[in-house]
N, C-alpha and C. Protein backbone atom coordinates (compact mmCIF):
# COMPACT_ATOMS: atom_id res chain seq x y z
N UNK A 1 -60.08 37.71 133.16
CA UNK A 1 -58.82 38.39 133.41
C UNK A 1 -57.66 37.39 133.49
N UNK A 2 -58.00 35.88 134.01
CA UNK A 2 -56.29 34.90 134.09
C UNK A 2 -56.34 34.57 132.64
N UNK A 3 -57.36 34.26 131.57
CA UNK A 3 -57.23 34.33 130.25
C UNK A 3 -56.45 35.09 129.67
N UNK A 4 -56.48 36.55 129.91
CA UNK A 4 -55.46 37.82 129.64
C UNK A 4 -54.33 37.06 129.58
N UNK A 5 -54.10 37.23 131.20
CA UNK A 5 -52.49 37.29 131.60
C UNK A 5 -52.10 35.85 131.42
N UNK A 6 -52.85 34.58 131.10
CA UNK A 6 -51.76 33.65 131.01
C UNK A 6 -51.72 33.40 129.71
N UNK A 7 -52.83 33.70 128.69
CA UNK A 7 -51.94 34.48 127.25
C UNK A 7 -51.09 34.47 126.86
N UNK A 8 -50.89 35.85 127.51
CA UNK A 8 -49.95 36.72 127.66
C UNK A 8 -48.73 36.45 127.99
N UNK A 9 -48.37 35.54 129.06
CA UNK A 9 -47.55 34.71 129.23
C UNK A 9 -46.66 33.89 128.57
N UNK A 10 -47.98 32.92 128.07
CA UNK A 10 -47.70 31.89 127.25
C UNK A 10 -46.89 32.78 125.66
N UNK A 11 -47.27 33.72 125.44
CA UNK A 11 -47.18 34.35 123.91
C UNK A 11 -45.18 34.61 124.63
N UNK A 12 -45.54 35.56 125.44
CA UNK A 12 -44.06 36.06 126.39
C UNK A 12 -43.29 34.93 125.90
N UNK A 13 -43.24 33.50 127.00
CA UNK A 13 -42.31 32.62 127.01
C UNK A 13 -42.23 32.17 125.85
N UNK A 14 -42.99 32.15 124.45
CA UNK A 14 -42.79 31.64 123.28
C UNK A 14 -41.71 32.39 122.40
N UNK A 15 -41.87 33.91 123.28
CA UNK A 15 -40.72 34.76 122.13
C UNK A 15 -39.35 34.53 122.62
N UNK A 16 -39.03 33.66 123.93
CA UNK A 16 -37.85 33.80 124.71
C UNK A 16 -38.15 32.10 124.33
N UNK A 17 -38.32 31.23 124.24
CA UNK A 17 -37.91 30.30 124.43
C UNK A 17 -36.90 29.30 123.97
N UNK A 18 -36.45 28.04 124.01
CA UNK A 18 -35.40 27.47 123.29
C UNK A 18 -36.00 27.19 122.32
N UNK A 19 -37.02 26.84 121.70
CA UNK A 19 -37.30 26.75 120.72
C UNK A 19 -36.97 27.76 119.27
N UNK A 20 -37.31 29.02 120.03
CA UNK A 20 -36.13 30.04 118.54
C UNK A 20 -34.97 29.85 118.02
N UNK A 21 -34.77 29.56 119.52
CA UNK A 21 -32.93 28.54 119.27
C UNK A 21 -32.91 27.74 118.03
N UNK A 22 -34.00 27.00 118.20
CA UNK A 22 -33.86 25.19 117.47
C UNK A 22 -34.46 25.88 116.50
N UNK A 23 -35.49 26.87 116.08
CA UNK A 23 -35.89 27.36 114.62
C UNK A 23 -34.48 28.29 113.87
N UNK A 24 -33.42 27.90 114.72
CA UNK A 24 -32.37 29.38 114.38
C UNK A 24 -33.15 30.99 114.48
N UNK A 25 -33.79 31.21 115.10
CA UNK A 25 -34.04 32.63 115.43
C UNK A 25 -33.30 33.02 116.68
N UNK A 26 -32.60 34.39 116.07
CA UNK A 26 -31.53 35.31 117.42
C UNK A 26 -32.42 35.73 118.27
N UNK A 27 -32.47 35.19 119.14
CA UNK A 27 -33.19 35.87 120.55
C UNK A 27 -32.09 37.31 121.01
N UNK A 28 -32.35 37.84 121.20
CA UNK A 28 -31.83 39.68 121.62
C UNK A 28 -32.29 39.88 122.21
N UNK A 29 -32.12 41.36 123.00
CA UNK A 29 -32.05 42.00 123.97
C UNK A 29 -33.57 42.87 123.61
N UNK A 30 -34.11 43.14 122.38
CA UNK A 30 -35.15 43.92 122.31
C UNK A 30 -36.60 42.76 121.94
N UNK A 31 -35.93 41.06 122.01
CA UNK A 31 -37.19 40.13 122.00
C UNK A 31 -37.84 40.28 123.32
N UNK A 32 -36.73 40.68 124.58
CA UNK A 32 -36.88 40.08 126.17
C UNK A 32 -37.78 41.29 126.46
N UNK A 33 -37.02 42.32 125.63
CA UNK A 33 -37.35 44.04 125.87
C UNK A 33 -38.84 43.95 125.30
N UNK A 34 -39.32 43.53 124.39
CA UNK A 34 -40.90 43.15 123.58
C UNK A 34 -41.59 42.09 124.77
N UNK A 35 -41.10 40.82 125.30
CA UNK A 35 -41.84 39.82 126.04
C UNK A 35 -42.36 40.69 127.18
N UNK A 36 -41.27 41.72 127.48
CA UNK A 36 -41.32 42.50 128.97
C UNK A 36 -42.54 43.13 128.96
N UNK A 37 -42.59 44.04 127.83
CA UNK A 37 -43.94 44.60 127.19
C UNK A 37 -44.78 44.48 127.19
N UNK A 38 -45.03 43.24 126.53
CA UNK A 38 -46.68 42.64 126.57
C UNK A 38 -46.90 42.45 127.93
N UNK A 39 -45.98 42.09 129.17
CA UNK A 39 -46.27 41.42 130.29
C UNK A 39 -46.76 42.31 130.78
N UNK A 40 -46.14 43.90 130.74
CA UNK A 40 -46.60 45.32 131.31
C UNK A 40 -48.41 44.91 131.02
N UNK A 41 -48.17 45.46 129.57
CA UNK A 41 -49.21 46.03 129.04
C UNK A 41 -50.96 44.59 129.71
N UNK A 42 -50.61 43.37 129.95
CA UNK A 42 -51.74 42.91 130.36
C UNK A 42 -51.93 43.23 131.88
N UNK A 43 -50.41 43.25 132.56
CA UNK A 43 -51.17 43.84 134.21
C UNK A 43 -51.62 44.96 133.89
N UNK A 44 -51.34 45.88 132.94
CA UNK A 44 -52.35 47.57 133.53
C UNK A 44 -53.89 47.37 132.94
N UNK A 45 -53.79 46.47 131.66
CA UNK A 45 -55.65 45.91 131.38
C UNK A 45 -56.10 44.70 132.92
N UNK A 46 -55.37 44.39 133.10
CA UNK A 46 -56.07 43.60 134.47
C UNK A 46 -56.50 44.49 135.52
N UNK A 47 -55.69 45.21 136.35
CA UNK A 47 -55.27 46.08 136.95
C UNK A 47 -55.23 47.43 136.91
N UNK A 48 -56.09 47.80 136.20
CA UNK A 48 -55.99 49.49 135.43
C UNK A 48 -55.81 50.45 136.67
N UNK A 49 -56.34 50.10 137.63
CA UNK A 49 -55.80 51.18 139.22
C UNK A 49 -54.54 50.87 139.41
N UNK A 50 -53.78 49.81 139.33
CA UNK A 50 -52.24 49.82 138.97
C UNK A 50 -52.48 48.88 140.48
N UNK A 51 -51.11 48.22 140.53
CA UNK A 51 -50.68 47.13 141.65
C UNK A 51 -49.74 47.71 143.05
N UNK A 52 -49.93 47.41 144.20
CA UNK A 52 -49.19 48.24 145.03
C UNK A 52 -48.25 48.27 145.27
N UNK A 53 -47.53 49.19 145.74
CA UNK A 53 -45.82 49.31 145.25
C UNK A 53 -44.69 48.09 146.06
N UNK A 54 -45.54 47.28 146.82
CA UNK A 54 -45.14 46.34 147.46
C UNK A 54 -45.07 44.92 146.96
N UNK A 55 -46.08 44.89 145.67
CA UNK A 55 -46.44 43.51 144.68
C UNK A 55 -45.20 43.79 144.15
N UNK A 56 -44.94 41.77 144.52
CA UNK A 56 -43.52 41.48 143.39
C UNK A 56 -44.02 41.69 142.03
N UNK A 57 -45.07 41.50 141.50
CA UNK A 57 -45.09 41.53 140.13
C UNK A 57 -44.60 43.66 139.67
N UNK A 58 -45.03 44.12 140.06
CA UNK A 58 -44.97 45.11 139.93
C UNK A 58 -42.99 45.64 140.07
N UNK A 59 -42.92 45.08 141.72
CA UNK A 59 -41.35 45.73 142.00
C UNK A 59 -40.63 44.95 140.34
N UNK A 60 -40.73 43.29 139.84
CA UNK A 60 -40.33 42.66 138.87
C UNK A 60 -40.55 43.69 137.71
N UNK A 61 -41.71 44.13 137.31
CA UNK A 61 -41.88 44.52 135.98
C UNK A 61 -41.05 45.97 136.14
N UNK A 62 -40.66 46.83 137.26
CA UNK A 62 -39.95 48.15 137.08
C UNK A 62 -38.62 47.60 137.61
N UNK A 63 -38.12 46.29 137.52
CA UNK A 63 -36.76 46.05 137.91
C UNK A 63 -36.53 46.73 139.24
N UNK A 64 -36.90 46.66 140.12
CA UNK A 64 -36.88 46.77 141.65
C UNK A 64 -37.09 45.84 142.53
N UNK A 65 -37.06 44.82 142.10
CA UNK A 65 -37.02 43.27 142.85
C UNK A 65 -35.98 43.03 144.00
N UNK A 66 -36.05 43.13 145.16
CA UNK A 66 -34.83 42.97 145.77
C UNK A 66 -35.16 41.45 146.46
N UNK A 67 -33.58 40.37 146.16
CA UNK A 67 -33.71 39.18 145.68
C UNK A 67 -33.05 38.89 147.27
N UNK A 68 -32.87 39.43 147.66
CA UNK A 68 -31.24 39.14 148.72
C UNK A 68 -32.16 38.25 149.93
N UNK A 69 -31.79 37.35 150.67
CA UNK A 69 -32.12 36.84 151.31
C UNK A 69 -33.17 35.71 150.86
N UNK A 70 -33.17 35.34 149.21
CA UNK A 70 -34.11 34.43 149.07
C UNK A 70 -33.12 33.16 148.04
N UNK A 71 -33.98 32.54 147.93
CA UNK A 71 -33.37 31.53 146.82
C UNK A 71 -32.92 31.89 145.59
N UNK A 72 -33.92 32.53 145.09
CA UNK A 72 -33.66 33.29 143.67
C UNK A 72 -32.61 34.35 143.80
N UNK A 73 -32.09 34.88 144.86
CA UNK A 73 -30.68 35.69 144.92
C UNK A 73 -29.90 34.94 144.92
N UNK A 74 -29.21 33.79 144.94
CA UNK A 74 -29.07 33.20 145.25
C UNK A 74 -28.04 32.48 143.58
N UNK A 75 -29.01 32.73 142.81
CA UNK A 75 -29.24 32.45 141.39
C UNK A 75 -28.29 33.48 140.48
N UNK A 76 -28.88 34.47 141.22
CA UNK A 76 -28.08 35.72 140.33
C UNK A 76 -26.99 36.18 140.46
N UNK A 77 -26.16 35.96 139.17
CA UNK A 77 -24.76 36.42 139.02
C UNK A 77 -24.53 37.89 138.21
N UNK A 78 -23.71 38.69 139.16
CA UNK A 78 -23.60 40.23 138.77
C UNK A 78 -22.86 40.03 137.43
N UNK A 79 -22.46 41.11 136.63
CA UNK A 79 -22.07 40.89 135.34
C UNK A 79 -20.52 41.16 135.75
N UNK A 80 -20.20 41.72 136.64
CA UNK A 80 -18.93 42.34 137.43
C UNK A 80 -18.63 40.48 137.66
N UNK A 81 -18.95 39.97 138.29
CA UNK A 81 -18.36 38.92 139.10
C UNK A 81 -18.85 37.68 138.08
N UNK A 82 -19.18 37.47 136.92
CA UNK A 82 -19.39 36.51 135.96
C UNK A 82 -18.29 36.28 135.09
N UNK A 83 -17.90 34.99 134.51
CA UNK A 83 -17.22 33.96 134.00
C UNK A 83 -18.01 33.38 133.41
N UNK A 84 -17.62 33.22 132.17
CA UNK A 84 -18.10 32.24 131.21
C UNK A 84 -17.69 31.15 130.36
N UNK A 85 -17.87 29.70 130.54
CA UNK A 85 -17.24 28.59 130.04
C UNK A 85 -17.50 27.87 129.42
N UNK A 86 -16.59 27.17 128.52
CA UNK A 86 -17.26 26.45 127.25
C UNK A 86 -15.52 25.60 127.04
N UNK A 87 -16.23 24.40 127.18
CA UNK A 87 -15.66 23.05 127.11
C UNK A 87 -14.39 22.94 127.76
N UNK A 88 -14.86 23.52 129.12
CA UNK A 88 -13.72 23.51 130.36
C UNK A 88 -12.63 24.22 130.26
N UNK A 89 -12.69 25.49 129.22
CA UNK A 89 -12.12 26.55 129.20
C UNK A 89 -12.68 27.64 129.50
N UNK A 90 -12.19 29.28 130.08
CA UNK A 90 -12.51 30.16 130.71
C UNK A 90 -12.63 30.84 129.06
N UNK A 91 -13.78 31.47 129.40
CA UNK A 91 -13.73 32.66 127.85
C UNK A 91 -13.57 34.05 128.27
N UNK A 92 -12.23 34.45 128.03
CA UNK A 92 -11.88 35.61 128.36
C UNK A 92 -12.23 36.51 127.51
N UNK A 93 -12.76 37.94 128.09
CA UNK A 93 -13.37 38.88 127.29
C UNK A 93 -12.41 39.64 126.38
N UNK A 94 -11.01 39.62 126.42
CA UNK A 94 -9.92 40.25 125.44
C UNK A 94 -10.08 39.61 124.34
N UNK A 95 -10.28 38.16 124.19
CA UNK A 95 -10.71 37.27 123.15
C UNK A 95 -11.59 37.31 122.44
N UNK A 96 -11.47 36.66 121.13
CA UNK A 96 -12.93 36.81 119.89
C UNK A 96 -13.28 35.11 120.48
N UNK A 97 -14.37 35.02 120.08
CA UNK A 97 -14.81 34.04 120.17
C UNK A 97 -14.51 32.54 119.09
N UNK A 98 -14.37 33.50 117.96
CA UNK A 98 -13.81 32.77 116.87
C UNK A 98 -11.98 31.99 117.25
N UNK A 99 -11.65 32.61 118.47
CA UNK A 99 -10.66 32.61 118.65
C UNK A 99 -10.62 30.68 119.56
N UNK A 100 -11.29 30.81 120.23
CA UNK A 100 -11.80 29.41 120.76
C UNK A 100 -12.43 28.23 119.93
N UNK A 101 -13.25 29.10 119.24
CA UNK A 101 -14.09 27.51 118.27
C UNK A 101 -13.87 27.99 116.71
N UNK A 102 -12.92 28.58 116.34
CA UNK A 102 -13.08 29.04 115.03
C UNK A 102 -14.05 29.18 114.38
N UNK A 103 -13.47 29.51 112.71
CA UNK A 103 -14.71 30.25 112.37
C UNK A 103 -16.08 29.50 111.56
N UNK A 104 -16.33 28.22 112.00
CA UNK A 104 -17.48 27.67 111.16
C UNK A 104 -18.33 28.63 112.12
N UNK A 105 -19.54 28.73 111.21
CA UNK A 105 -20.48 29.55 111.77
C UNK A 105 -21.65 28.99 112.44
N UNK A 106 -21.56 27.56 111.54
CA UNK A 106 -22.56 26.39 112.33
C UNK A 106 -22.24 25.87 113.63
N UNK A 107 -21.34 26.08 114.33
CA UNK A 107 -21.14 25.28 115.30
C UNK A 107 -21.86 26.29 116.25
N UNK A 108 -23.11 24.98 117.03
CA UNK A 108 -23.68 25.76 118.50
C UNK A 108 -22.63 25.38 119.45
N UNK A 109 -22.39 26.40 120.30
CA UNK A 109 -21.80 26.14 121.40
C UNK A 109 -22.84 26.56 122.98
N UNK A 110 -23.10 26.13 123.60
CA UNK A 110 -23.35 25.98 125.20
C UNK A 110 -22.38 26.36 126.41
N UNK A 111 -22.85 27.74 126.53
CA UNK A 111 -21.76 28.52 127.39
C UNK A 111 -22.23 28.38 129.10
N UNK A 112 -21.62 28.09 130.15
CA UNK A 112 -22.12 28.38 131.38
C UNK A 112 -21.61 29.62 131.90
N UNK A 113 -22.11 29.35 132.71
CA UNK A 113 -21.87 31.01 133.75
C UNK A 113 -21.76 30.73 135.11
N UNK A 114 -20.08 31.16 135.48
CA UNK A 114 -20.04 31.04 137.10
C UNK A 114 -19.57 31.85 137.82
N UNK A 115 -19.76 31.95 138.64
CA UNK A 115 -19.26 33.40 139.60
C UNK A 115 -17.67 32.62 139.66
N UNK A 116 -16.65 34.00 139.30
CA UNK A 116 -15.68 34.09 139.51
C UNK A 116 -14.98 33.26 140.93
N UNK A 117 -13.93 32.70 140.42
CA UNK A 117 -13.11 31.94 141.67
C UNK A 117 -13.41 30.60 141.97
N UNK A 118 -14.73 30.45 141.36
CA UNK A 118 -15.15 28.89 141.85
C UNK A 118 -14.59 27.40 140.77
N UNK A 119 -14.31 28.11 139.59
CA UNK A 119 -13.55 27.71 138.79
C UNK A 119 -14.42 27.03 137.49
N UNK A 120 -14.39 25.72 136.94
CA UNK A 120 -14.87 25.37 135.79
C UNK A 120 -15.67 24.24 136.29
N UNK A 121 -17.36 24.72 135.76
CA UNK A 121 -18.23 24.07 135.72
C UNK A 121 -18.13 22.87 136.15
N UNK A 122 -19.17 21.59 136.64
CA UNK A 122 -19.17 20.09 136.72
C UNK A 122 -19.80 19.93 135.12
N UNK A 123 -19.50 18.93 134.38
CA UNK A 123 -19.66 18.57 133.64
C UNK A 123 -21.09 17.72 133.23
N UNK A 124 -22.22 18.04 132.32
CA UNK A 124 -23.11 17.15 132.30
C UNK A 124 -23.24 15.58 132.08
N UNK A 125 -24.44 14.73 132.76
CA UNK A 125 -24.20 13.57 132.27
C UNK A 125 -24.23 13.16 130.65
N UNK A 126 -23.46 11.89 130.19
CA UNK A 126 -23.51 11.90 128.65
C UNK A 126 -24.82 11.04 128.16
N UNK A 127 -25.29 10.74 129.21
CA UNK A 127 -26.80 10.17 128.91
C UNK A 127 -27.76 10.53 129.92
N UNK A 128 -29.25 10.96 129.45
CA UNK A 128 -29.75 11.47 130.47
C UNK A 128 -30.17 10.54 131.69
N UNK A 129 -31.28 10.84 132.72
CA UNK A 129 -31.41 10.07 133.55
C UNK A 129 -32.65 8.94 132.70
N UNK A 130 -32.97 9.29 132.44
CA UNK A 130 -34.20 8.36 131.39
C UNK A 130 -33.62 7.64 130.74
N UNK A 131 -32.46 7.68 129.78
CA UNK A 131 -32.34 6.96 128.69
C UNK A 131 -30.91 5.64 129.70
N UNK A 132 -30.83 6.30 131.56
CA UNK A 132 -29.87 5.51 132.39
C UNK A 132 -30.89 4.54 132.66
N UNK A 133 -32.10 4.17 132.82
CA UNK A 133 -33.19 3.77 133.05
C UNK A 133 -33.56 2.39 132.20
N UNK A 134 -33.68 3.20 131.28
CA UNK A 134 -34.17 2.08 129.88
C UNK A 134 -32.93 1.22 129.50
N UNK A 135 -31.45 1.80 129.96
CA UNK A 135 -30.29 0.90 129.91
C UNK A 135 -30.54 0.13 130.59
N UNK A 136 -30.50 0.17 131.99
CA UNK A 136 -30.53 -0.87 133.09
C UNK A 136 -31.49 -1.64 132.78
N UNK A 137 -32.90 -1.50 132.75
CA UNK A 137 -33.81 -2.33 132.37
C UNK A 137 -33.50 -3.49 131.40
N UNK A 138 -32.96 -2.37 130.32
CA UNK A 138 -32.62 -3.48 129.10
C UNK A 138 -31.38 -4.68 129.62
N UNK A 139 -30.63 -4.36 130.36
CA UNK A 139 -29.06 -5.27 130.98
C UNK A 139 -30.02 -6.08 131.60
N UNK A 140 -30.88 -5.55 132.68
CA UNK A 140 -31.27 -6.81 134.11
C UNK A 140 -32.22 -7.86 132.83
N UNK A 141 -33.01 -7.22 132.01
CA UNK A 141 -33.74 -8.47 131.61
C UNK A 141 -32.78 -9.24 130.66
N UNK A 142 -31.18 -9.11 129.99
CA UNK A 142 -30.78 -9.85 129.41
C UNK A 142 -29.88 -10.56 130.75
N UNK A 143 -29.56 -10.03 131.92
CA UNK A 143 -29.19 -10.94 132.61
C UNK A 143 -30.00 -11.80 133.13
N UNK A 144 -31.23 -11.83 133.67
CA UNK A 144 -32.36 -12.78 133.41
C UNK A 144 -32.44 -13.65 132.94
N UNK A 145 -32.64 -13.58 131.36
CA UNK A 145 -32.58 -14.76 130.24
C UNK A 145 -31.47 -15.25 130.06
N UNK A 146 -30.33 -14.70 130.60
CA UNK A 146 -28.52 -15.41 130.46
C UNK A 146 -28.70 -16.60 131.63
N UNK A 147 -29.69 -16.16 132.83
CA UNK A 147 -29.58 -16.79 134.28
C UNK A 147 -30.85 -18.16 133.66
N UNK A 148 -31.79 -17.99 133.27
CA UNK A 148 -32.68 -18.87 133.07
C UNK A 148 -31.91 -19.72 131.70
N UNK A 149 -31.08 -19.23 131.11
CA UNK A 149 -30.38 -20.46 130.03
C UNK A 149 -29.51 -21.60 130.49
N UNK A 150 -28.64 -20.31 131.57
CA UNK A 150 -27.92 -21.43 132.65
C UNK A 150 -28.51 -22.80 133.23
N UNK A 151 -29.84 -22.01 133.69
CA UNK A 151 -30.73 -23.37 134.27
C UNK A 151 -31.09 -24.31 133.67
N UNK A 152 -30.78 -24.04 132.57
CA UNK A 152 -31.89 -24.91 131.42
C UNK A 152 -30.69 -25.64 130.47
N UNK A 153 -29.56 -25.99 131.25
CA UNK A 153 -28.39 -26.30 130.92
C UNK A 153 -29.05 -28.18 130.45
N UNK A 154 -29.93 -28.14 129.44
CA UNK A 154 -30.28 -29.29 129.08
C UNK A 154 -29.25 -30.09 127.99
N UNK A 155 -28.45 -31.15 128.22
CA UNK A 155 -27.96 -31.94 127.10
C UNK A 155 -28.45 -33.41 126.69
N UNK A 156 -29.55 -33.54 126.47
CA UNK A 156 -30.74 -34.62 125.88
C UNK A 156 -30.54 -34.08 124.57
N UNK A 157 -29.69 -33.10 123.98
CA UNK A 157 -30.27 -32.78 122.41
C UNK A 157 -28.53 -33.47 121.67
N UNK A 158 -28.13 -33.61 123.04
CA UNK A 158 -26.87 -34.52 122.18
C UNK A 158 -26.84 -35.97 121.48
N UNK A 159 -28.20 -36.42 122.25
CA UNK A 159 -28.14 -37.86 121.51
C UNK A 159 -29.28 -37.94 120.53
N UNK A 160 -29.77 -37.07 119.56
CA UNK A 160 -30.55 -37.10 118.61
C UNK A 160 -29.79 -37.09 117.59
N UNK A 161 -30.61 -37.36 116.38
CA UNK A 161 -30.02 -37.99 115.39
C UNK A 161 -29.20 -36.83 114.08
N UNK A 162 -29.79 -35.39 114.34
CA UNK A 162 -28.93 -34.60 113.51
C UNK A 162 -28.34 -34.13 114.64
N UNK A 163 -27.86 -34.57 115.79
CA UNK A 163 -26.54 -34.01 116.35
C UNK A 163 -25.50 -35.20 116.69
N UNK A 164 -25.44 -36.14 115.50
CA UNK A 164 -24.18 -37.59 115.33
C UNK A 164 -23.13 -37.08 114.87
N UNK A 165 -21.99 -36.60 115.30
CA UNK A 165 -20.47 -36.29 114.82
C UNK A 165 -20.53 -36.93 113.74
N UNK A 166 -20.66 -38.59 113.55
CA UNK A 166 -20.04 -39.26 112.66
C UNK A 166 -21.00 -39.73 111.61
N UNK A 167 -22.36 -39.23 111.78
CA UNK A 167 -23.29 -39.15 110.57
C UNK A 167 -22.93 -39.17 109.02
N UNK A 168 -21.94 -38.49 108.53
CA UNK A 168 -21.43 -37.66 107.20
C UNK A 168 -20.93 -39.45 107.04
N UNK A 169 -20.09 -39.69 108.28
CA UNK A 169 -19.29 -40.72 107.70
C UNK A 169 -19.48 -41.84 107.47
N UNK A 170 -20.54 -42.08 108.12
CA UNK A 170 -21.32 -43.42 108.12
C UNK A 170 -22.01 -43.53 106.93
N UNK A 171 -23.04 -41.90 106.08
CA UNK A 171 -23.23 -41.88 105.08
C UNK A 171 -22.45 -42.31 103.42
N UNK A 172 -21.34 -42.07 103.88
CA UNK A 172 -20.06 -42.10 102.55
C UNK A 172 -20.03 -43.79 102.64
N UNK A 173 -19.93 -44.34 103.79
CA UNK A 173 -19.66 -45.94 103.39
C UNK A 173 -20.68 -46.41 103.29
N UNK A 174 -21.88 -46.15 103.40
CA UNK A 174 -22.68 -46.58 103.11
C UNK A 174 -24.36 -47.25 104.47
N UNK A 175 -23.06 -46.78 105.14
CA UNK A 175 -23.71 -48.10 106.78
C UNK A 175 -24.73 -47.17 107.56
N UNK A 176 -25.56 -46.18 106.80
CA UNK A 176 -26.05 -45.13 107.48
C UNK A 176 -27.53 -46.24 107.95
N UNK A 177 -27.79 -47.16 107.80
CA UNK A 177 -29.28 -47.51 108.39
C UNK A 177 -29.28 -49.17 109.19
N UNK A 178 -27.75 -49.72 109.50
CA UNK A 178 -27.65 -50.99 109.99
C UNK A 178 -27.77 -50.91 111.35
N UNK A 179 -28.76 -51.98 111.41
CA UNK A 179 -29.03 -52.53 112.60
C UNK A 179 -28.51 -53.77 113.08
N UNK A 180 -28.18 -54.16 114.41
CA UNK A 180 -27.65 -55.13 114.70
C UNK A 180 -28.24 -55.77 115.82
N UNK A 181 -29.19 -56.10 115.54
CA UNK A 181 -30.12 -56.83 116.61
C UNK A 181 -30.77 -57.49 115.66
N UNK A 182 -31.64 -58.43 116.49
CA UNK A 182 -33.13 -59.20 116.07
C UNK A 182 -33.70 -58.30 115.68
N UNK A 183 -34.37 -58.58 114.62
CA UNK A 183 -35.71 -57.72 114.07
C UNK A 183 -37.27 -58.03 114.55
């Protein structure tokens, strides 16, 4: 029977998920209305005496959920008292939408939703927390190797013989191999 229903589930969240998004498939009102469906239809094969009128799953599946006093109320914004925003502008419902982002048809846009009065969204970070991670890492170990070059502030490579300023010139007159000592 959890074979059934997490299925069932799994099939559910596949017809709602972002991924239709990213295949370009319109998620609608009769995909959620179909996910809702199947979800029915495996509690009454689990459950065929039916669930008691007190199970959230049950009050959830006939939309009788009362949320108030929990976290998940908490969450939910009435359609009366909702605002919707997109790139720190209010999208007013007298408006086309085309009216804000014109009319390419390719452009995705990412709308939030806030209860009226509280005003316009906080803005997401422009890099996630992971990729803030692998930055820093990458900075501390080049400040590391900047700190260990410092140390290693060796100048013994100045008196070797391809680092002579005047090498070239000594070559042109000729005097590139005189010695002036006893042999």
């Amino acid at each position: 029977m959890q074979q059934v229903i997490r299925k069932t589930i799994e099939e559910a969240k596949a017809l709602i998920s972002k991924k239709q998004v990213q295949a370009n498939v319109c998620v609608n009102l009769e995909m959620v209305k179909d996910a809702l469906d199947q979800l029915r239809g495996a509690v009454m094969i689990v459950y065929p005496m039916g669930l008691p009128p007190h199970d959230p799953v049950r009050m959830e599946l006939e939309d009788k959920e009362d949320l108030s006093g929990t976290h998940a109320g908490l969450e939910v914004i009435e359609e009366s008292e909702a605002q919707l925003w997109w790139a720190g502008k209010e999208l007013k419902e007298t408006k086309l939408l085309s009216d804000y982002v014109g009319r390419n048809e390719k452009t995705t846009i990412i709308v939030k939703i806030q209860k009226k009065g509280q005003g316009a969204p906080g803005r997401e970070p422009l890099i996630s927390h992971e990729e803030q991670k692998q930055m820093m890492l990458y900075y501390y170990k080049k400040q590391e190797e900047l700190k260990k070059l410092e140390e290693d502030d060796d100048d013994s490579f100045l008196n070797a013989e391809w680092a002579d300023s005047h090498a070239l010139k000594r070559q042109f007159h000729g005097v590139k191999d005189i010695k002036w000592g006893p042999r």
